[in-house]
PDB file of N, CA and C in Angstrom:
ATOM      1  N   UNK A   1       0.840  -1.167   0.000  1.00  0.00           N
ATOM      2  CA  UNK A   1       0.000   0.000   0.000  1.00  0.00           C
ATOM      3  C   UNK A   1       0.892   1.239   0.000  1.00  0.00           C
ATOM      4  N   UNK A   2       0.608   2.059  -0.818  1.00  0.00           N
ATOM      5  CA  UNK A   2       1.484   3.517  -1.193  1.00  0.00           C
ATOM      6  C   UNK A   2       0.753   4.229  -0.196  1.00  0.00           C
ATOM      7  N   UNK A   3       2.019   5.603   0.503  1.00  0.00           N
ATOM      8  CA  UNK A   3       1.537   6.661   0.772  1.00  0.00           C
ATOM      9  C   UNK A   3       0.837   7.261   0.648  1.00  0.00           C
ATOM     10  N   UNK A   4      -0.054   8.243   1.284  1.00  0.00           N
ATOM     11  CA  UNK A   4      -0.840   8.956   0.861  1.00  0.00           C
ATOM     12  C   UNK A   4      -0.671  10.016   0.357  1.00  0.00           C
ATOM     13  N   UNK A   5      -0.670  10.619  -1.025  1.00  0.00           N
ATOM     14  CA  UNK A   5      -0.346  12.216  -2.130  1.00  0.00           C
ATOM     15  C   UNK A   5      -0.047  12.948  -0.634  1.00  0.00           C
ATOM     16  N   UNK A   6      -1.117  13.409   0.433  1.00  0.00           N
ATOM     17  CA  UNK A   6      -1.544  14.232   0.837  1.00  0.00           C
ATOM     18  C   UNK A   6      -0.164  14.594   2.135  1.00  0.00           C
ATOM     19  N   UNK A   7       0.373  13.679   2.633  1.00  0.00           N
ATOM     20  CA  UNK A   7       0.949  13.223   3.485  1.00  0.00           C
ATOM     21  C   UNK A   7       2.491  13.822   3.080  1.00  0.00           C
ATOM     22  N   UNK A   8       3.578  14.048   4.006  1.00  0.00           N
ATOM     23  CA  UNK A   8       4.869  14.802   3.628  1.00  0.00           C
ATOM     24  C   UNK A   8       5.931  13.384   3.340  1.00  0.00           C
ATOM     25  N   UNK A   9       6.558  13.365   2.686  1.00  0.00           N
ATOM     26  CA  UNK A   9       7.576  11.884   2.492  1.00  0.00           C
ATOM     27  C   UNK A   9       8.212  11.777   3.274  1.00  0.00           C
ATOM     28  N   UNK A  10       8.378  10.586   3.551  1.00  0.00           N
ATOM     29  CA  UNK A  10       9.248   9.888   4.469  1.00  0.00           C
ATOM     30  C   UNK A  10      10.597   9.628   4.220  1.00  0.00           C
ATOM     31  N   UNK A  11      11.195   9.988   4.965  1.00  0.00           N
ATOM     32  CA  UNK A  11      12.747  10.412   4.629  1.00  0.00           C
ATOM     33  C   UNK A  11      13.316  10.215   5.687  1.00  0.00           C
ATOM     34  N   UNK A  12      14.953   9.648   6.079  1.00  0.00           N
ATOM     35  CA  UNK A  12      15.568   9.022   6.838  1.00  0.00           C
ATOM     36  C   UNK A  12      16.167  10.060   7.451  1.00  0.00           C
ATOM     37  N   UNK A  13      16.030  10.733   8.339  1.00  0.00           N
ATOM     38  CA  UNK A  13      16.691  11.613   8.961  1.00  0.00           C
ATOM     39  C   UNK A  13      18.008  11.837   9.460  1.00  0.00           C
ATOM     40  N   UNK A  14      18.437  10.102   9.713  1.00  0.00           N
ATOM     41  CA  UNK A  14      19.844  10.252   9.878  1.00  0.00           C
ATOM     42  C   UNK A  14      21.069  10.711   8.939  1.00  0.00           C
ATOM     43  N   UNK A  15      20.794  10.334   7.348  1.00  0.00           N
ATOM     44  CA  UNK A  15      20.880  10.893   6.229  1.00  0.00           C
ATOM     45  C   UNK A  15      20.841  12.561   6.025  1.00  0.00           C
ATOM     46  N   UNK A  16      19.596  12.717   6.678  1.00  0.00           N
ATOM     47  CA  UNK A  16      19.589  14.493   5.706  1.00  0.00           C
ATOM     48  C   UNK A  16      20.710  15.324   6.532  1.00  0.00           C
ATOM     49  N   UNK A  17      20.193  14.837   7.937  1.00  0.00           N
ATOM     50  CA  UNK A  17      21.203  15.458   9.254  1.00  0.00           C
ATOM     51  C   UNK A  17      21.987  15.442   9.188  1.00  0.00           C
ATOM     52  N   UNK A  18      23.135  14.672   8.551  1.00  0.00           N
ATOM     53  CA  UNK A  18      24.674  14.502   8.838  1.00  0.00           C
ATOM     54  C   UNK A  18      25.374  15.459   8.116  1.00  0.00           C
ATOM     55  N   UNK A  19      26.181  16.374   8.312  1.00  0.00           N
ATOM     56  CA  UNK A  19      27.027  17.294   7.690  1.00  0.00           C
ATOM     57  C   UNK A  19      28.187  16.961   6.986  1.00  0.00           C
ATOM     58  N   UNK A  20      28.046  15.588   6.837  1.00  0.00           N
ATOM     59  CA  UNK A  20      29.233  14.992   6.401  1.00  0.00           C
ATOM     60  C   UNK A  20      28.185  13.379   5.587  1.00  0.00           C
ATOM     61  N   UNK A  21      27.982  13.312   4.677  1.00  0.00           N
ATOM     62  CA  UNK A  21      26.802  11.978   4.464  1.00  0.00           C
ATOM     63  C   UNK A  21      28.526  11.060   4.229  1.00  0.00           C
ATOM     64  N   UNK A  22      27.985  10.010   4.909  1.00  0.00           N
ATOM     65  CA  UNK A  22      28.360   8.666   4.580  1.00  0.00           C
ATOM     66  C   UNK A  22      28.533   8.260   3.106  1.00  0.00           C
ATOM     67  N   UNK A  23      29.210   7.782   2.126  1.00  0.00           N
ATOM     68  CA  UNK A  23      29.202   7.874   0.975  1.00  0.00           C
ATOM     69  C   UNK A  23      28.749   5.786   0.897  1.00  0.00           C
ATOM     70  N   UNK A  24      28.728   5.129   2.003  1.00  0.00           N
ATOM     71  CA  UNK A  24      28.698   4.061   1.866  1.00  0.00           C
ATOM     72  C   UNK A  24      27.740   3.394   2.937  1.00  0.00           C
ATOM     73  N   UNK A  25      26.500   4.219   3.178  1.00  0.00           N
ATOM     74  CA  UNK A  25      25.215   3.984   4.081  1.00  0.00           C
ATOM     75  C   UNK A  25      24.530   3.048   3.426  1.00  0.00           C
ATOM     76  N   UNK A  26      24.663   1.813   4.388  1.00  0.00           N
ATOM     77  CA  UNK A  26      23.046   0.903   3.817  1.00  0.00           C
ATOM     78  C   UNK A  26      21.791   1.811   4.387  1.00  0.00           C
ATOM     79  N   UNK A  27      21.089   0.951   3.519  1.00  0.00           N
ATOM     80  CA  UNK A  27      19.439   1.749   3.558  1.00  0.00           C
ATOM     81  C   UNK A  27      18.622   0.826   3.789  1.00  0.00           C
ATOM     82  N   UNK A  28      18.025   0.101   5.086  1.00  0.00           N
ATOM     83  CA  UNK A  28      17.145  -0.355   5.159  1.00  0.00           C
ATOM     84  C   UNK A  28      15.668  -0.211   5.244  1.00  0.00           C
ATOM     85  N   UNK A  29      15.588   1.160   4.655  1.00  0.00           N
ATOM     86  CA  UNK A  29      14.352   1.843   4.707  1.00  0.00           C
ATOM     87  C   UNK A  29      14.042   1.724   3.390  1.00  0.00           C
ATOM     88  N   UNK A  30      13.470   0.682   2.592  1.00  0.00           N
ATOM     89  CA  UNK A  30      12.631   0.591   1.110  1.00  0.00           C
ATOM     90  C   UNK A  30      12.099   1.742   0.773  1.00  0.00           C
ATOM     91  N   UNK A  31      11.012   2.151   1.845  1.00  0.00           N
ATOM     92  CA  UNK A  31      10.025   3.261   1.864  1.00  0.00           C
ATOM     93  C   UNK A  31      10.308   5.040   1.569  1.00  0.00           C
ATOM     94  N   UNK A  32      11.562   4.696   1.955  1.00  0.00           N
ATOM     95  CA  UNK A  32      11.903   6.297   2.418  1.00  0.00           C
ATOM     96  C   UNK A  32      11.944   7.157   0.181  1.00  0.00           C
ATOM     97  N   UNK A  33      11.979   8.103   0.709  1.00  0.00           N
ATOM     98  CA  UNK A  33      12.124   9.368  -0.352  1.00  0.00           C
ATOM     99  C   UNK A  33      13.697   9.673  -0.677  1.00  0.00           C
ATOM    100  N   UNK A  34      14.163   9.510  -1.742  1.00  0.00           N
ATOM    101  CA  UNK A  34      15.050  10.124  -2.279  1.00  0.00           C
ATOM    102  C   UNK A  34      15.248  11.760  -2.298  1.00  0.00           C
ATOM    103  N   UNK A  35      15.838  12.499  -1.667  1.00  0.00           N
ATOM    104  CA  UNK A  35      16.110  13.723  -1.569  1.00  0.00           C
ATOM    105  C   UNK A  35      17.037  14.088  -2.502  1.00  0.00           C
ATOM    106  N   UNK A  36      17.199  15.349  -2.877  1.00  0.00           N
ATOM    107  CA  UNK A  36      18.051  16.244  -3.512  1.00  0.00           C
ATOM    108  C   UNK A  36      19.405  16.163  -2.892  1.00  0.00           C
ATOM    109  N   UNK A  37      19.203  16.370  -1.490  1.00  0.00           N
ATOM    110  CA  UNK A  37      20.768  16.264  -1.042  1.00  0.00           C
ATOM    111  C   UNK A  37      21.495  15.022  -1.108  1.00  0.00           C
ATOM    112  N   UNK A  38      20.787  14.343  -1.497  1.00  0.00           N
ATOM    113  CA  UNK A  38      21.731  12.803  -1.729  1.00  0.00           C
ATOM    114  C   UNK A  38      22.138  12.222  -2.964  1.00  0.00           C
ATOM    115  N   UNK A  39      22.063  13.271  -3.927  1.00  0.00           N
ATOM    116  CA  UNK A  39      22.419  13.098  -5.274  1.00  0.00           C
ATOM    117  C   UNK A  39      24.213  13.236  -4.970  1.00  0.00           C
ATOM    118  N   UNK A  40      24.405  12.564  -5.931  1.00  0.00           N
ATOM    119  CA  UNK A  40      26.003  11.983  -6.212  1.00  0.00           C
ATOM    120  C   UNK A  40      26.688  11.319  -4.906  1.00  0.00           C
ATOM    121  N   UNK A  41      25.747  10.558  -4.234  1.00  0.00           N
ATOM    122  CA  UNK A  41      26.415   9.390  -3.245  1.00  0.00           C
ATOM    123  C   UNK A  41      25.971   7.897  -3.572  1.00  0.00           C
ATOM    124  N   UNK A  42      26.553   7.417  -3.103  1.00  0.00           N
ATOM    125  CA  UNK A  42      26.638   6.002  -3.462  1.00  0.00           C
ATOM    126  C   UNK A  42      25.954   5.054  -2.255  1.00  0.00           C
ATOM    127  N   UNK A  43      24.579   4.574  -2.163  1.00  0.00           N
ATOM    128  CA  UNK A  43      23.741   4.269  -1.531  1.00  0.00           C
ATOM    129  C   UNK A  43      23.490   2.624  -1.303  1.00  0.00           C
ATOM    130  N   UNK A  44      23.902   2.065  -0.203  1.00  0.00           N
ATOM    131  CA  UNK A  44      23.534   0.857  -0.324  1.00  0.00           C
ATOM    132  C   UNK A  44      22.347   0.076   0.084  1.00  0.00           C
ATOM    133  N   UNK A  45      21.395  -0.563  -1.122  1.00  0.00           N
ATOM    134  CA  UNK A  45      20.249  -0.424  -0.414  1.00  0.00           C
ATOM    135  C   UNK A  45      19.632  -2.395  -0.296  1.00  0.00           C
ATOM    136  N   UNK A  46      19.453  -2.513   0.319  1.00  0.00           N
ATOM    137  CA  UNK A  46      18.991  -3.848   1.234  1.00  0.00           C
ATOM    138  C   UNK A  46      17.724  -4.439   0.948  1.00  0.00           C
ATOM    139  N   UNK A  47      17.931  -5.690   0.142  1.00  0.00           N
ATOM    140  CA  UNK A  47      16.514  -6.430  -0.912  1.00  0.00           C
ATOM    141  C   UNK A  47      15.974  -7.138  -0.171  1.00  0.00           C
ATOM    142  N   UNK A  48      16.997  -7.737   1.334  1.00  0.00           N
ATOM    143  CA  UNK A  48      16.369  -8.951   1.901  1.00  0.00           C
ATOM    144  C   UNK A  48      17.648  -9.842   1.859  1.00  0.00           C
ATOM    145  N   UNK A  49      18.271  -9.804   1.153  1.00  0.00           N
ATOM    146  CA  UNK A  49      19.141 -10.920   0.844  1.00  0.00           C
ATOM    147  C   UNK A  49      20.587 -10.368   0.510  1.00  0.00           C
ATOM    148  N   UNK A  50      21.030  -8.934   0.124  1.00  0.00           N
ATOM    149  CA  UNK A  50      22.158  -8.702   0.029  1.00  0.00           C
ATOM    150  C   UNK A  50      22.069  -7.481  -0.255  1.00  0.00           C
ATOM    151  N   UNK A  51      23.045  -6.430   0.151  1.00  0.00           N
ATOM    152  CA  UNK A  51      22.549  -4.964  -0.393  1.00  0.00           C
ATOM    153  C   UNK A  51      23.170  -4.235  -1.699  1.00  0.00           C
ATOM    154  N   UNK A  52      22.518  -3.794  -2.512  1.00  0.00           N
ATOM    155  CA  UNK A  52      22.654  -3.428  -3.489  1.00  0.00           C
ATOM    156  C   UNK A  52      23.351  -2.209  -3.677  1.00  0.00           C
ATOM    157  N   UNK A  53      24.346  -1.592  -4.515  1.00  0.00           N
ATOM    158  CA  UNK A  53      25.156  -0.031  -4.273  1.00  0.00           C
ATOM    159  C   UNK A  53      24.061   0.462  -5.496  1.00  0.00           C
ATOM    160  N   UNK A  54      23.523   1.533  -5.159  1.00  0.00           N
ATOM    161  CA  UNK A  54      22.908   2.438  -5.723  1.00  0.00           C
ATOM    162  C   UNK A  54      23.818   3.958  -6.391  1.00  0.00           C
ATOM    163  N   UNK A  55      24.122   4.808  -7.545  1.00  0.00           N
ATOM    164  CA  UNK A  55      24.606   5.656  -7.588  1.00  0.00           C
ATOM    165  C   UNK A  55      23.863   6.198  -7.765  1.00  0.00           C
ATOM    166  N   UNK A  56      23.219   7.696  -6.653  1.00  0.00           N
ATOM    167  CA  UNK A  56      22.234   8.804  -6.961  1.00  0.00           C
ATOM    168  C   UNK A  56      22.186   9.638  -7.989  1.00  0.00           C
ATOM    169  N   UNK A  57      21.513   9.913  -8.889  1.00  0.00           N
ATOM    170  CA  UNK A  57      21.648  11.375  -9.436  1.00  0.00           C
ATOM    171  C   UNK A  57      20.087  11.524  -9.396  1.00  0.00           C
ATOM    172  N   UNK A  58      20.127  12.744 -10.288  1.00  0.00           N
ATOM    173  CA  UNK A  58      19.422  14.069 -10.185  1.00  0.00           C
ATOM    174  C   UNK A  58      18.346  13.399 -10.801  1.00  0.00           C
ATOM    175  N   UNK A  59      17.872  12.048 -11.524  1.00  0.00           N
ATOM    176  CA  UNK A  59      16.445  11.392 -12.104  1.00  0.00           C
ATOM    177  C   UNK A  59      16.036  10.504 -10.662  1.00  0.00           C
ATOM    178  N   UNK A  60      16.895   9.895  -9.984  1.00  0.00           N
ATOM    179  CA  UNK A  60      16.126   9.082  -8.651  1.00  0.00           C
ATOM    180  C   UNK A  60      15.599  10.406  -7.871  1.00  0.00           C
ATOM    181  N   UNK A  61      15.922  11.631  -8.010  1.00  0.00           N
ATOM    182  CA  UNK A  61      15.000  12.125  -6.624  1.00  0.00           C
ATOM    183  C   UNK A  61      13.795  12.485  -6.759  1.00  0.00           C
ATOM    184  N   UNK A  62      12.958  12.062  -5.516  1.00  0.00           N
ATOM    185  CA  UNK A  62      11.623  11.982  -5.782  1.00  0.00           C
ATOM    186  C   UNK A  62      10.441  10.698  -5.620  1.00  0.00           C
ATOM    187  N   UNK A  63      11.874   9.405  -6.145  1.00  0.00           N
ATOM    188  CA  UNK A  63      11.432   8.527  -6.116  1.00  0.00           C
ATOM    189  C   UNK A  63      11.432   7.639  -4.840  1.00  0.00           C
ATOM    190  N   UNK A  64      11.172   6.349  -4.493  1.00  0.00           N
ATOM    191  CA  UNK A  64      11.711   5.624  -2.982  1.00  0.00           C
ATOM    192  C   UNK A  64      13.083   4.659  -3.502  1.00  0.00           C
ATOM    193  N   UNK A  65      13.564   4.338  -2.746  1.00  0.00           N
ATOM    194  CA  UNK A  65      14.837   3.680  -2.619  1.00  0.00           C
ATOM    195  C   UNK A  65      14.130   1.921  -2.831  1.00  0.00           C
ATOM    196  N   UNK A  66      13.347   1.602  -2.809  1.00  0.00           N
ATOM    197  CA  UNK A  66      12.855   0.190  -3.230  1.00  0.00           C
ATOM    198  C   UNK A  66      12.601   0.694  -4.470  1.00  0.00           C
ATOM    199  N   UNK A  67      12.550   1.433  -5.165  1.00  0.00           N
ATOM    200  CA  UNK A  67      12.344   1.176  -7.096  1.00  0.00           C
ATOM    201  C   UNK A  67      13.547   0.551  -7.503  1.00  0.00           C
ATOM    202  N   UNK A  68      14.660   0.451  -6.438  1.00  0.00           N
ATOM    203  CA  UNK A  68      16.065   0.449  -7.349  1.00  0.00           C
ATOM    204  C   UNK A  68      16.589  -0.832  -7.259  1.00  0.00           C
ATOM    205  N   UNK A  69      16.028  -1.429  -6.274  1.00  0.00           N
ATOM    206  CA  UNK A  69      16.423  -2.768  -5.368  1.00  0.00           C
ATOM    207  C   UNK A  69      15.542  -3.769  -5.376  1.00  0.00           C
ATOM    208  N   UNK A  70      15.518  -4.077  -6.820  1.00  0.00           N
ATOM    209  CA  UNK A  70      14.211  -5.993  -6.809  1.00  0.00           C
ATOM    210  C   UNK A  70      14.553  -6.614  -6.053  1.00  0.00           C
ATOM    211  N   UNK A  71      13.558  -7.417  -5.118  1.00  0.00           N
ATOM    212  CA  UNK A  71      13.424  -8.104  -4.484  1.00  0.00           C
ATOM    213  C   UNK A  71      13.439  -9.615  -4.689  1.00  0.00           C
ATOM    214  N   UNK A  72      12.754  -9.564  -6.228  1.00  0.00           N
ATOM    215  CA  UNK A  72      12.556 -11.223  -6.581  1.00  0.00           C
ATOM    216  C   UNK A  72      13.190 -11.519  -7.685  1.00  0.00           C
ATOM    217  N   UNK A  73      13.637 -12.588  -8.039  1.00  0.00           N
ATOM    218  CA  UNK A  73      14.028 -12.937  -9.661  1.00  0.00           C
ATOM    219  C   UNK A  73      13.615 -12.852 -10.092  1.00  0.00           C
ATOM    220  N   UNK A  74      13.963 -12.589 -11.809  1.00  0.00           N
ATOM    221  CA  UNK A  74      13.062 -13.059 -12.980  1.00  0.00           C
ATOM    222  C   UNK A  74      12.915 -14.291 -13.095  1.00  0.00           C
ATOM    223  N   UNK A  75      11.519 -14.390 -13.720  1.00  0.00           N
ATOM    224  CA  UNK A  75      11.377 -15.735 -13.887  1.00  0.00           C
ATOM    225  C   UNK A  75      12.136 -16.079 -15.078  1.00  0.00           C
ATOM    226  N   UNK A  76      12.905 -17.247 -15.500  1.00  0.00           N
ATOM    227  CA  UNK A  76      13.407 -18.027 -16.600  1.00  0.00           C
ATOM    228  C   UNK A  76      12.069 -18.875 -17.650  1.00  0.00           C
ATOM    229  N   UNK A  77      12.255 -18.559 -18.297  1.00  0.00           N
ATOM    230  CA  UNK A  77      10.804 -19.239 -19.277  1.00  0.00           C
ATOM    231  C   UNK A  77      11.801 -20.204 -20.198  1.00  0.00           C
ATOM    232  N   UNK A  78      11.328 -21.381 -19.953  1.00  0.00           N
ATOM    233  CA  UNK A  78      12.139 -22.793 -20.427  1.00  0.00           C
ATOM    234  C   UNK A  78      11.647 -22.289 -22.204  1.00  0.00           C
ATOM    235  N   UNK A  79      12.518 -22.813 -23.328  1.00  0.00           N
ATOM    236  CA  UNK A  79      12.069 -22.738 -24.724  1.00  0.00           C
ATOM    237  C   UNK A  79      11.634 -23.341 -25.141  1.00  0.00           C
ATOM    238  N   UNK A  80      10.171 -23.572 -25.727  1.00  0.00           N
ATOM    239  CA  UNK A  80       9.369 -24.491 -26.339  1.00  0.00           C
ATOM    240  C   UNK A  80       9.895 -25.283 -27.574  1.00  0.00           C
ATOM    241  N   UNK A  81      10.693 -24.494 -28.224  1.00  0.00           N
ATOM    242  CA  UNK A  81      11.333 -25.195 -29.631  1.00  0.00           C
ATOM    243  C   UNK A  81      12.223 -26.375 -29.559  1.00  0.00           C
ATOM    244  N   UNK A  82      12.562 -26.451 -28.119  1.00  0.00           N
ATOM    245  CA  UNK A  82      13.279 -27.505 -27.692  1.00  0.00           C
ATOM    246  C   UNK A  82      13.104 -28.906 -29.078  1.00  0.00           C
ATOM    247  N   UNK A  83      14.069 -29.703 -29.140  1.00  0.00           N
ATOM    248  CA  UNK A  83      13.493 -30.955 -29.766  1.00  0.00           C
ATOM    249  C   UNK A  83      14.428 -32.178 -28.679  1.00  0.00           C
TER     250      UNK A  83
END
């Protein structure tokens, strides 16, 4: 279930706060908002199973930090032409 439009984004505070950002922060927050100030860091973000390095720019903000980080495999579709 998505946020509500109406509602202010959710954003990791330990992140915006630091005067110095971490260039190598996992992110276990799926949910949270991509900010402006976190463009050109290198974000590691956490599927469940291993964390992923994210490089920010200026098209992720806005978005959440789970668009970047699948969770599940693709499925493999066996080939019918087989003989």
């Amino acid at each position: 279930m998505s946020r509500s439009s109406w509602k202010i984004p959710h954003i990791i505070l330990n992140l915006e706060n630091c005067d110095k950002i971490i260039n190598r922060a996992i992110v276990y927050q799926r949910m949270a908002t991509i900010t402006p100030r976190l463009i050109g860091q290198t974000m590691y973000i956490f599927n469940g199973l291993k964390a992923i390095p994210i490089k920010i720019t200026e098209h992720h903000v806005g978005f959440k930090f789970g668009a970047f980080a699948l969770t599940k495999k693709r499925a493999k579709i066996a080939n019918s032409n087989r003989r």
